[in-house]
Protein backbone atom coordinates (compact mmCIF):
# COMPACT_ATOMS: atom_id res chain seq x y z
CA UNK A 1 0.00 0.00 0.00
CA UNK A 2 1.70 3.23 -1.34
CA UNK A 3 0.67 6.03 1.32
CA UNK A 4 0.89 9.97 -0.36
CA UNK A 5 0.01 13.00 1.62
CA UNK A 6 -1.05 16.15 -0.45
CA UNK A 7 0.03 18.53 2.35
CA UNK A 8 0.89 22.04 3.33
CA UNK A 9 0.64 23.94 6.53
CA UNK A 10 -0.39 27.26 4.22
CA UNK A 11 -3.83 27.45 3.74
CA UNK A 12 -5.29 27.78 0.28
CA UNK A 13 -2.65 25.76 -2.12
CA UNK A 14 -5.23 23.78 -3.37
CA UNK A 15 -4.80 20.69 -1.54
CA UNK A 16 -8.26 19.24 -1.41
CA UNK A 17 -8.66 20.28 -5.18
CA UNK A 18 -5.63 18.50 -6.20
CA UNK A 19 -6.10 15.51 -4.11
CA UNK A 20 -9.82 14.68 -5.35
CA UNK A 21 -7.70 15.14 -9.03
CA UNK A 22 -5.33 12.93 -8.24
CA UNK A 23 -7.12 10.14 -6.34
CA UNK A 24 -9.94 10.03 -9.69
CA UNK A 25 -6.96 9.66 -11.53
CA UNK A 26 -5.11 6.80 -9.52
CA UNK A 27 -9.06 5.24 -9.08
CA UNK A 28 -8.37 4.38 -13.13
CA UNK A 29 -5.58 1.85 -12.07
CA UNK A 30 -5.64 0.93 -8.32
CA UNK A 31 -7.79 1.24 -5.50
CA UNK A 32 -7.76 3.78 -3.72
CA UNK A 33 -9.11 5.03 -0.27
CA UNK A 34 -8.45 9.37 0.67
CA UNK A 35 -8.26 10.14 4.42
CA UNK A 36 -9.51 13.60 4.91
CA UNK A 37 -7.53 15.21 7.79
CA UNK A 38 -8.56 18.16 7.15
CA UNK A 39 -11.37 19.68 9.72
CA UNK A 40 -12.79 22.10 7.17
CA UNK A 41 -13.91 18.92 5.19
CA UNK A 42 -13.52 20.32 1.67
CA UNK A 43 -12.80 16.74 0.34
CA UNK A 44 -15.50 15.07 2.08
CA UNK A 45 -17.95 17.76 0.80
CA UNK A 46 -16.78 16.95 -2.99
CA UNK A 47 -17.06 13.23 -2.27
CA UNK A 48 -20.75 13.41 -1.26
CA UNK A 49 -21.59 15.66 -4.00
CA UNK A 50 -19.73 12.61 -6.33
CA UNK A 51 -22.44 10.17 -4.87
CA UNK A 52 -19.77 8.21 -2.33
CA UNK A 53 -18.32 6.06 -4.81
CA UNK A 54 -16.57 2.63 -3.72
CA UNK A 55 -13.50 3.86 -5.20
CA UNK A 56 -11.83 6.23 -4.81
CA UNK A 57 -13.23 5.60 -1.32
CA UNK A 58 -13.05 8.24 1.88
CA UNK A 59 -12.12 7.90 5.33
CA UNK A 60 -13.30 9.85 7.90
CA UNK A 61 -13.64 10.43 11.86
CA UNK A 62 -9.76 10.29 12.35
CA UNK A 63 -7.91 12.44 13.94
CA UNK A 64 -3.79 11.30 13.25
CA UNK A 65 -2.80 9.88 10.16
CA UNK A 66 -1.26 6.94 11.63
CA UNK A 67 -4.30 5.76 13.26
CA UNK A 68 -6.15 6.12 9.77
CA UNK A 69 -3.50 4.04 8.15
CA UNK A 70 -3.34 1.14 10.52
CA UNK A 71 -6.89 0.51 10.30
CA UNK A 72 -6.40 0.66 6.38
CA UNK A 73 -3.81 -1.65 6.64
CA UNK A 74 -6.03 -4.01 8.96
CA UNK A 75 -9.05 -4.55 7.34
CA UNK A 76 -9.05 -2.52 3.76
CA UNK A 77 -7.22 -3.77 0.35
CA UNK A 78 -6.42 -0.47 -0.68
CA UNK A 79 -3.35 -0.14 -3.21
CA UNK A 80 -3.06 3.60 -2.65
CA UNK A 81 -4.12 5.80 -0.01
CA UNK A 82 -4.17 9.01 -0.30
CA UNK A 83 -4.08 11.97 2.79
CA UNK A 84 -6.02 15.34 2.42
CA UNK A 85 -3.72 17.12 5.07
CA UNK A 86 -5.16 20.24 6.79
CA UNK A 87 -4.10 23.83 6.86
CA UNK A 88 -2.04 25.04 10.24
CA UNK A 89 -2.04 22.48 12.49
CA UNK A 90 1.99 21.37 11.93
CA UNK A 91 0.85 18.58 14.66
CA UNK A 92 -1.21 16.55 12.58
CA UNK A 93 0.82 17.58 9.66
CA UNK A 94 4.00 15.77 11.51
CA UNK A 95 1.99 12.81 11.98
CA UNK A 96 0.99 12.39 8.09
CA UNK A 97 4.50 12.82 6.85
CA UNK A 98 5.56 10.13 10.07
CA UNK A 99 3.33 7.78 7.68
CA UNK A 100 4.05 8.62 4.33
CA UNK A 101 5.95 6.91 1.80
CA UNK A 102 5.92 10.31 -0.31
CA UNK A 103 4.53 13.85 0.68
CA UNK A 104 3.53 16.54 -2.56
CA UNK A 105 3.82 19.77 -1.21
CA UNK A 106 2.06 21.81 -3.20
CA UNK A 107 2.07 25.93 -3.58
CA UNK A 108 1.78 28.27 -5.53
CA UNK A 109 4.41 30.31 -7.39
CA UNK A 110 5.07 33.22 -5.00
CA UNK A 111 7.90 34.04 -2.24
CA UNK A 112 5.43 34.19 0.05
CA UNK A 113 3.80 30.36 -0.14
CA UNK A 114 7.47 29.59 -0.76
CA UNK A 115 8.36 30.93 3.10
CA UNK A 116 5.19 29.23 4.03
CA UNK A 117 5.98 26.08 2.77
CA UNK A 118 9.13 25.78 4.35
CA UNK A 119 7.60 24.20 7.71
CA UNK A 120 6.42 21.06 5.81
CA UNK A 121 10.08 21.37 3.68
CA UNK A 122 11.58 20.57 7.11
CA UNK A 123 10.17 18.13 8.53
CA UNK A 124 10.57 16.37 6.08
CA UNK A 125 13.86 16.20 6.32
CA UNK A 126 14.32 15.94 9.65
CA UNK A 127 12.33 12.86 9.67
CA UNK A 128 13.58 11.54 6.30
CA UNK A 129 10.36 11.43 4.18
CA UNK A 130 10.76 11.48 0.73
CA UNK A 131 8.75 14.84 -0.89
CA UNK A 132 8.21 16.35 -3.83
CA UNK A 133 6.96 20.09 -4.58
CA UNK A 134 4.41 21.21 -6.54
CA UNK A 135 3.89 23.89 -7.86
CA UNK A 136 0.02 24.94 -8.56
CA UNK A 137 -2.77 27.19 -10.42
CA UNK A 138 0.17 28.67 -12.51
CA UNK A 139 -1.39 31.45 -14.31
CA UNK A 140 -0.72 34.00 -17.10
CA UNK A 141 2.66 34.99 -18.77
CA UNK A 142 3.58 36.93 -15.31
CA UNK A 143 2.72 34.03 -13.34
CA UNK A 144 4.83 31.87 -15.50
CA UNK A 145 7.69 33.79 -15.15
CA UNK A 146 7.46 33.94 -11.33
CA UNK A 147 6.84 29.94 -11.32
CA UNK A 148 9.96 30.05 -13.22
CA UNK A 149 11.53 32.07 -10.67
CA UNK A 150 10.13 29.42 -7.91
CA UNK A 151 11.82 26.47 -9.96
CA UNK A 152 14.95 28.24 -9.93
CA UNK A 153 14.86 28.94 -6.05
CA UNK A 154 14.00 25.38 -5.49
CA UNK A 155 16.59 23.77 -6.98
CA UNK A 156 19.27 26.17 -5.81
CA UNK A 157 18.10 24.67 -2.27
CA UNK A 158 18.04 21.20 -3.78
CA UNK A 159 14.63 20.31 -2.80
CA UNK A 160 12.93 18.61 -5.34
CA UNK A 161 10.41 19.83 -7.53
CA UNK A 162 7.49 17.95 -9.89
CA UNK A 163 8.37 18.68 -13.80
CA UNK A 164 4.92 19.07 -14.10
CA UNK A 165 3.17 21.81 -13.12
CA UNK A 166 -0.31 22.72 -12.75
CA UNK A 167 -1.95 25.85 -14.91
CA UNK A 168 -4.60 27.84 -13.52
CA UNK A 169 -7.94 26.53 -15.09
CA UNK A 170 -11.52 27.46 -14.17
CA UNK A 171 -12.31 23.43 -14.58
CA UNK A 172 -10.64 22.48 -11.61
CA UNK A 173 -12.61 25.45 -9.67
CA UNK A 174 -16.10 24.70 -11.32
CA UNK A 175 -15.93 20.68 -11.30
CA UNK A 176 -15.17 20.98 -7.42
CA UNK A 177 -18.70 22.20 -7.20
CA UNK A 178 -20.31 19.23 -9.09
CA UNK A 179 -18.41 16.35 -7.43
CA UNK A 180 -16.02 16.03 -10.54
CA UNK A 181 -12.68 17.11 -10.87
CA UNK A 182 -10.28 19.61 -13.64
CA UNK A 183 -9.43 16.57 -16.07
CA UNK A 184 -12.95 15.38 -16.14
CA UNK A 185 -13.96 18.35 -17.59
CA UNK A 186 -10.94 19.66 -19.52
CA UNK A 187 -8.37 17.59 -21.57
CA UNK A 188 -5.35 19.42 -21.54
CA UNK A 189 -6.14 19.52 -17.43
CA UNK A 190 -6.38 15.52 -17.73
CA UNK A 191 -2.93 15.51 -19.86
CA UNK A 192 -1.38 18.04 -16.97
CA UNK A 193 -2.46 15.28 -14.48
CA UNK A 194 -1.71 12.21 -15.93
CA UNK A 195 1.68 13.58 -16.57
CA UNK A 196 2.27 14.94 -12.94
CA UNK A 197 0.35 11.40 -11.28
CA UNK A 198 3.15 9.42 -13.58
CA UNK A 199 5.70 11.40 -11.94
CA UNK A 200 4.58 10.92 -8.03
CA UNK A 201 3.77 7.49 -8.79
CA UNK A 202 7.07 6.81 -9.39
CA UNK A 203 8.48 8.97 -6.78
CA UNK A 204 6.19 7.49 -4.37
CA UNK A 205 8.00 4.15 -5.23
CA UNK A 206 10.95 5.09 -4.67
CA UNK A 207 10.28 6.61 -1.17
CA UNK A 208 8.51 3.14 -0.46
CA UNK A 209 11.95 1.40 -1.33
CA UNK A 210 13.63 4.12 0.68
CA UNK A 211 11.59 4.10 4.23
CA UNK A 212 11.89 -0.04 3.78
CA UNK A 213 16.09 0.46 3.52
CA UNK A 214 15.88 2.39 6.10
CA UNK A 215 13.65 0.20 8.82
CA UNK A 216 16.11 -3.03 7.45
């Protein structure tokens, strides 16, 4: 069971929009169960609105990450789960990535979410999670240029960054509201995804292989 956590301490990256993209999209292949952690309940609202389908399935009603994935592991036959972390709370943040075989951090392409994201950057590290950072709702020619900039600042610190990155679309905004999701509604959206799921896929792999080394 690969375990991913879509999570950021900063408010307003587009977590919960990203994670209902990317579990539809990993629901083609596997099955997969999301754990919303996230008190606001912005994925659980889109699920209900999707009609609660078997897969990808939801779990709700816990409070740590690690309690969510040892009942998984216990009695569910999920191939991927995913976590929907929530915004603030570096507690139950720590917890997820404790848990995870790969974190995406996503943000958007300013120095401020940059700074923000920094928090989730770190522990990380310090507790030797493999992550990988995202960088979302990259929009027009000035935008592009500052996610450029973002790139750049990235890999100066050596912290890795997704190739893919994902363009500002109305899609992803309007299918939230209908219990569908960006690529469902919009193709180059569905190329932007399958591209960026192929990449944390195999990331998320290699993290697996990593934490495993590492408990040997």
């Amino acid at each position: 069971m690969l375990v991913i956590g879509v999570l950021n301490s900063k408010g307003g990256v587009g977590k919960s929009t990203l994670t209902a993209a990317f579990a539809v999209r990993a629901a083609q292949d596997n099955a997969v169960c999301v754990v919303d952690l996230d008190s606001q309940g912005s994925y659980s609202d889109w699920y209900m609105r999707r009609g609660s389908p078997d897969n990808p399935a939801l779990l709700t009603g816990e409070d740590r990450a690690s309690d969510a994935i040892e009942a998984l592991r216990l009695t569910a036959p999920y191939e991927i789960v995913l976590l929907d972390g929530p915004p603030g709370s570096l507690t139950v943040t720590e917890d997820a990535i404790k848990v995870c075989d790969l974190v995406i951090i996503p943000m958007r392409a300013s120095g401020l979410d940059l700074m923000a994201s920094q928090d989730c950057v770190r522990l990380c590290q310090q507790l030797g999670t493999a992550y990988l950072c995202v960088l979302n709702d990259v929009n027009s020619r000035e935008a592009k240029s500052l996610g450029e900039n973002a790139r750049n600042t990235l890999h100066t610190y050596k912290i890795p960054i997704a190739r893919t990155a994902v363009a500002h679309r109305v899609p992803y905004i309007n299918a939230m509201t209908s219990g569908k999701t960006g690529p469902e509604k919009d193709k180059a959206a569905a190329a932007e995804i399958d591209a960026l799921w192929a990449e944390i896929k195999q990331a998320a792999l290699a993290g697996a292989k990593q934490k495993e080394a590492s408990h040997a």
